[in-house]
N, C-alpha and C. Protein backbone atom coordinates (compact mmCIF):
# COMPACT_ATOMS: atom_id res chain seq x y z
N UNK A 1 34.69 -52.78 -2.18
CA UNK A 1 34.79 -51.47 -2.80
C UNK A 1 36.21 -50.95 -2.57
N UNK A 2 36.97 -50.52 -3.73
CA UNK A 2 38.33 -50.07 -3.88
C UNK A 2 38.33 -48.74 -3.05
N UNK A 3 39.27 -47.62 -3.03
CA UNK A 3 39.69 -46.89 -2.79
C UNK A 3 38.88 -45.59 -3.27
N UNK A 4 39.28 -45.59 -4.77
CA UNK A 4 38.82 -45.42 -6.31
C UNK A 4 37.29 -44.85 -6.23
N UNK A 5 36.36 -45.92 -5.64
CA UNK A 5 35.43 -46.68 -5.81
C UNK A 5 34.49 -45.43 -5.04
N UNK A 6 34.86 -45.46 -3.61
CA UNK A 6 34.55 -45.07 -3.06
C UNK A 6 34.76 -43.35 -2.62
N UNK A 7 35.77 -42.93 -3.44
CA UNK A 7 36.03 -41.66 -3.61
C UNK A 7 35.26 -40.93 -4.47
N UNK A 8 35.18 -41.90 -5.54
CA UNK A 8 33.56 -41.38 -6.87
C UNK A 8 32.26 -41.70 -6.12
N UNK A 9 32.42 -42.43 -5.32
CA UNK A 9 30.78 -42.52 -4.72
C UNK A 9 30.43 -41.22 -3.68
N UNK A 10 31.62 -41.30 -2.87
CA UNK A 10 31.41 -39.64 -2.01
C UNK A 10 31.29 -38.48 -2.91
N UNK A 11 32.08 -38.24 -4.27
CA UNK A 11 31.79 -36.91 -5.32
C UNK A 11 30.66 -37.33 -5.52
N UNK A 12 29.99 -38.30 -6.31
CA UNK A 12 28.95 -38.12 -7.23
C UNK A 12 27.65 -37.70 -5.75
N UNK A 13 27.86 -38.05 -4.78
CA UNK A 13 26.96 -37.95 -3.85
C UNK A 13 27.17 -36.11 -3.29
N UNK A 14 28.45 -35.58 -3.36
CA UNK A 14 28.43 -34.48 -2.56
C UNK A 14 27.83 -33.74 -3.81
N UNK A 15 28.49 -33.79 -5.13
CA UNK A 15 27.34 -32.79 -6.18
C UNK A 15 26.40 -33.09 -6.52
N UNK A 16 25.57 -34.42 -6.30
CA UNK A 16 24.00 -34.61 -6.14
C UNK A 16 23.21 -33.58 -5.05
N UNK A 17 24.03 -33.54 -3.85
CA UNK A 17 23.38 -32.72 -3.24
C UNK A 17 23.91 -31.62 -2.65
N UNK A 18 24.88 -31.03 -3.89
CA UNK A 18 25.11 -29.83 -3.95
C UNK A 18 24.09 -29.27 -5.31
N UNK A 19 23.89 -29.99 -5.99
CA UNK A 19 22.71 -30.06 -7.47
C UNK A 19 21.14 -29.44 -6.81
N UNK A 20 21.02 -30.56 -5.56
CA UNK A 20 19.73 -30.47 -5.02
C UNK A 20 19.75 -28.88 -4.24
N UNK A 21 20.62 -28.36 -3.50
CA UNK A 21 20.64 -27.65 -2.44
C UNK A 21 20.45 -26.26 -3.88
N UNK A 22 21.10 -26.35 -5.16
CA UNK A 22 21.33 -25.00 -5.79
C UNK A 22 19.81 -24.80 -6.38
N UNK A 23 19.62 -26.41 -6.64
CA UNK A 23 17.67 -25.92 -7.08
C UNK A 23 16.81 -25.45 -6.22
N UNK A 24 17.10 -25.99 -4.86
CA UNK A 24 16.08 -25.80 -4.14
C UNK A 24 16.14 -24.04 -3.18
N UNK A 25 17.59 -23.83 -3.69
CA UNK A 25 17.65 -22.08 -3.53
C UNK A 25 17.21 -21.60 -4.54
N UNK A 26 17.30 -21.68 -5.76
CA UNK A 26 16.96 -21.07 -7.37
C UNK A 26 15.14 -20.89 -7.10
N UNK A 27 14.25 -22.21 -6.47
CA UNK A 27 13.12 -22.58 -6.28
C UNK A 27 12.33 -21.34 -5.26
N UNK A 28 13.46 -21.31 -4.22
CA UNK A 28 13.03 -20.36 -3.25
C UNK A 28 13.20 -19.10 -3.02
N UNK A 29 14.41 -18.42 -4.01
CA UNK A 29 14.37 -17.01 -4.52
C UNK A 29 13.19 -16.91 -5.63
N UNK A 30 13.24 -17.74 -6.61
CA UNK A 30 11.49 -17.37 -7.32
C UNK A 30 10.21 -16.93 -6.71
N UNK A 31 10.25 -18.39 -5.69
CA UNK A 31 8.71 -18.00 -4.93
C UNK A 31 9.12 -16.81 -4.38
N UNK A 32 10.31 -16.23 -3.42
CA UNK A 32 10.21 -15.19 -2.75
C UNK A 32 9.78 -13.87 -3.53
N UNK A 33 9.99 -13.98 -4.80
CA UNK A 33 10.43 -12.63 -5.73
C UNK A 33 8.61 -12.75 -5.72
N UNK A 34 7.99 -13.79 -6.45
CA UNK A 34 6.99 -13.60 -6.81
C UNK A 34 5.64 -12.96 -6.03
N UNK A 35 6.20 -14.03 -4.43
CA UNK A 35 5.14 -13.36 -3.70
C UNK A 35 5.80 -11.73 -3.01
N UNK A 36 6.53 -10.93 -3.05
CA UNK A 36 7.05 -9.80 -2.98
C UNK A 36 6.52 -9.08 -3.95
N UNK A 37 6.59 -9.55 -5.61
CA UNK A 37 6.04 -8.95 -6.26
C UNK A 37 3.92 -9.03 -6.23
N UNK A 38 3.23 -9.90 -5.53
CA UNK A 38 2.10 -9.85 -5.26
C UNK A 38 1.55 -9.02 -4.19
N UNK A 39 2.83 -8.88 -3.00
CA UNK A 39 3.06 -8.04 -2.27
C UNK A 39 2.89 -6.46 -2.26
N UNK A 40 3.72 -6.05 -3.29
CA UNK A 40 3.39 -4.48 -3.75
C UNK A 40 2.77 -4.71 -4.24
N UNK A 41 2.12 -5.24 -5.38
CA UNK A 41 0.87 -4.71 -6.04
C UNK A 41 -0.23 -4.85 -5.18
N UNK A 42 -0.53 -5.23 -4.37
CA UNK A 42 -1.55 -5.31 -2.99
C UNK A 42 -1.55 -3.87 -2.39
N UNK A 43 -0.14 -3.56 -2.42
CA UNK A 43 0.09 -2.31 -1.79
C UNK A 43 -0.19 -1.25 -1.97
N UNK A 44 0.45 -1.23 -3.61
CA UNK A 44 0.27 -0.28 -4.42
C UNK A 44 -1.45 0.04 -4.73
N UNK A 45 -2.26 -0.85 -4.20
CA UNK A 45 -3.70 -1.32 -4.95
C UNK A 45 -4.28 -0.09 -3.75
N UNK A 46 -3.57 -0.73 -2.56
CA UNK A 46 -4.01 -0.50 -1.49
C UNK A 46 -4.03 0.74 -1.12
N UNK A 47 -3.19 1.83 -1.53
CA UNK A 47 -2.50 3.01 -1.24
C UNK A 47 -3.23 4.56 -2.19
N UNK A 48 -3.80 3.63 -3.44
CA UNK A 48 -4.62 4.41 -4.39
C UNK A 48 -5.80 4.95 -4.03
N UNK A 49 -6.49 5.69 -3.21
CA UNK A 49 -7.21 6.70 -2.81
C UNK A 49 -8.90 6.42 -3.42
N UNK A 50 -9.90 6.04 -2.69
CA UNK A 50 -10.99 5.54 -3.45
C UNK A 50 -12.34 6.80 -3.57
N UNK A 51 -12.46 7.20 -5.06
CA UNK A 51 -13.32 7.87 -5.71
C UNK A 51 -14.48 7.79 -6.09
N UNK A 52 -14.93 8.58 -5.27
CA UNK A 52 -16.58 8.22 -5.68
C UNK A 52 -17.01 8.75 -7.23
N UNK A 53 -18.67 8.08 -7.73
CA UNK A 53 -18.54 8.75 -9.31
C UNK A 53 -18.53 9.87 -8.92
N UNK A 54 -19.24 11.13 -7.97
CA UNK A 54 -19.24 12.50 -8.34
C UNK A 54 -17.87 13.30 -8.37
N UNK A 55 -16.94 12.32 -7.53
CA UNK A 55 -15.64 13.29 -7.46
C UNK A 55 -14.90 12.75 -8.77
N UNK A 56 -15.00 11.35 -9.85
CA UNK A 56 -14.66 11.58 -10.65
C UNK A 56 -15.28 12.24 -12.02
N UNK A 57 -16.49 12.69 -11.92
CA UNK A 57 -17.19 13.46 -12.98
C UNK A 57 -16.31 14.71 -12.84
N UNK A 58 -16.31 15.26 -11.18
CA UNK A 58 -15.84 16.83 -11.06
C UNK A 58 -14.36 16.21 -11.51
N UNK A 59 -13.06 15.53 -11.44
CA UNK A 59 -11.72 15.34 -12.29
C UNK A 59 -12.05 15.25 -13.54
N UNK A 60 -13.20 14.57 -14.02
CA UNK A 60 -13.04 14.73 -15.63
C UNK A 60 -13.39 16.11 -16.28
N UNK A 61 -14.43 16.56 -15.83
CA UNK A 61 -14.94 17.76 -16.34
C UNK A 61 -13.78 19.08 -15.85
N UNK A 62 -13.20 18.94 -15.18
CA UNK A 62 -12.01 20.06 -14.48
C UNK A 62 -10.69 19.74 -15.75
N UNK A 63 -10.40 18.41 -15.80
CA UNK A 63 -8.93 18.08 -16.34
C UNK A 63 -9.05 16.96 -17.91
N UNK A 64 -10.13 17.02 -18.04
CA UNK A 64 -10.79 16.57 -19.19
C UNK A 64 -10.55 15.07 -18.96
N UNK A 65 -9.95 14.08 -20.26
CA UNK A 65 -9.98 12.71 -20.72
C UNK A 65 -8.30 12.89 -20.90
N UNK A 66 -7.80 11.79 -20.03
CA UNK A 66 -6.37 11.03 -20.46
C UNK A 66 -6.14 10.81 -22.19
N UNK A 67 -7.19 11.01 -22.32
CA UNK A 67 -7.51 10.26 -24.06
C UNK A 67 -6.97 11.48 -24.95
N UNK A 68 -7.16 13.11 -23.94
CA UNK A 68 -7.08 13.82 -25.19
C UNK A 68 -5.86 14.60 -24.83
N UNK A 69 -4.76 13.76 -24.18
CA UNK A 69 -3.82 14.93 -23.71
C UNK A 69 -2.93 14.60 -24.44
N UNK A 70 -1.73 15.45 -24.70
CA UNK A 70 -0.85 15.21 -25.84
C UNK A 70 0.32 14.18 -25.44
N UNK A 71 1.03 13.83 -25.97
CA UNK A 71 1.86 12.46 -25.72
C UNK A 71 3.21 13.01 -25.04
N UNK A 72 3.68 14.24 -25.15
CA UNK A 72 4.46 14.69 -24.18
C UNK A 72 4.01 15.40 -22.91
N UNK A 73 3.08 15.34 -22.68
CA UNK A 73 2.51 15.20 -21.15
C UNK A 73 2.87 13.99 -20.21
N UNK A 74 3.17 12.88 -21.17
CA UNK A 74 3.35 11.73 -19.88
C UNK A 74 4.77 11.45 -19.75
N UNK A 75 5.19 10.28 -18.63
CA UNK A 75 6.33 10.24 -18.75
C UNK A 75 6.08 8.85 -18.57
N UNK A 76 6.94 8.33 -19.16
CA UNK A 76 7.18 6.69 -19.38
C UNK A 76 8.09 6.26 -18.18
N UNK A 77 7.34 5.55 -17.27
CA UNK A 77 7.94 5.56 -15.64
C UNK A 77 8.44 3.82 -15.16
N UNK A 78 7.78 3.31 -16.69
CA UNK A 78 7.79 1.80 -17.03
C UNK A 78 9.22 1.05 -16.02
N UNK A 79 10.72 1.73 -16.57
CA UNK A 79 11.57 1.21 -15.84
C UNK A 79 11.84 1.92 -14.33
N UNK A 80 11.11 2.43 -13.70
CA UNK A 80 11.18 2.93 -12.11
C UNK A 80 10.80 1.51 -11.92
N UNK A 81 9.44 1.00 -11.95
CA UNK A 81 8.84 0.25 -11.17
C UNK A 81 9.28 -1.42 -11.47
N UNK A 82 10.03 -1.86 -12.54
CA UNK A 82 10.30 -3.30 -13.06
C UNK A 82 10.74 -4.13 -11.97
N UNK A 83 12.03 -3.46 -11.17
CA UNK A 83 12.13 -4.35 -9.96
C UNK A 83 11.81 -4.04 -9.15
C-alpha cells in the first residue's frame, strides 16, 4: 500500500465515522424530542383538574356550550404550545 493509498483509506474511514457519529446524533435528538414531547402531554394530561358529571352539568348550565360562543371569544394559542 502506497502513501496515496493509505491516506484515502484513513479519509474514507474518518468520514464513515464521522457519517455514523452525525446519524446517530440526528437519531438521538429525535428520540429525545419525541419522548419530551410524550412527556408534557402526560403532564399537561396530568395537571387538568378531574370533574365529576354534577360539577360539569353545574359549568354547562352556568356558562352554557363551547358550541354556542362566538368565534371572537377564543384565542388561537396553537403557536404558544408547538415547541
Amino acid at each position: 500500500m502506497n502513501q496515496h493509498t493509505s491516506f484515502v483509506t484513513i479519509t474514507v474511514k474518518f468520514w464513515r465515522n464521522t457519517m455514523e457519529t452525525l446519524l446517530l446524533k440526528e437519531m438521538l435528538k429525535e428520540s429525545l424530542r419525541e419522548v419530551l414531547r410524550e412527556e408534557r402531554l402526560a403532564l399537561f394530561l396530568l395537571l387538568i383538574p378531574y370533574v365529576s358529571d354534577k360539577e360539569m352539568l353545574e359549568i354547562e348550565t352556568k356558562f352554557g356550550s363551547p358550541v354556542k360562543y362566538e368565534e371572537t371569544e377564543f384565542i388561537d394559542i396553537t403557536d404558544w404550545v408547538k415547541s
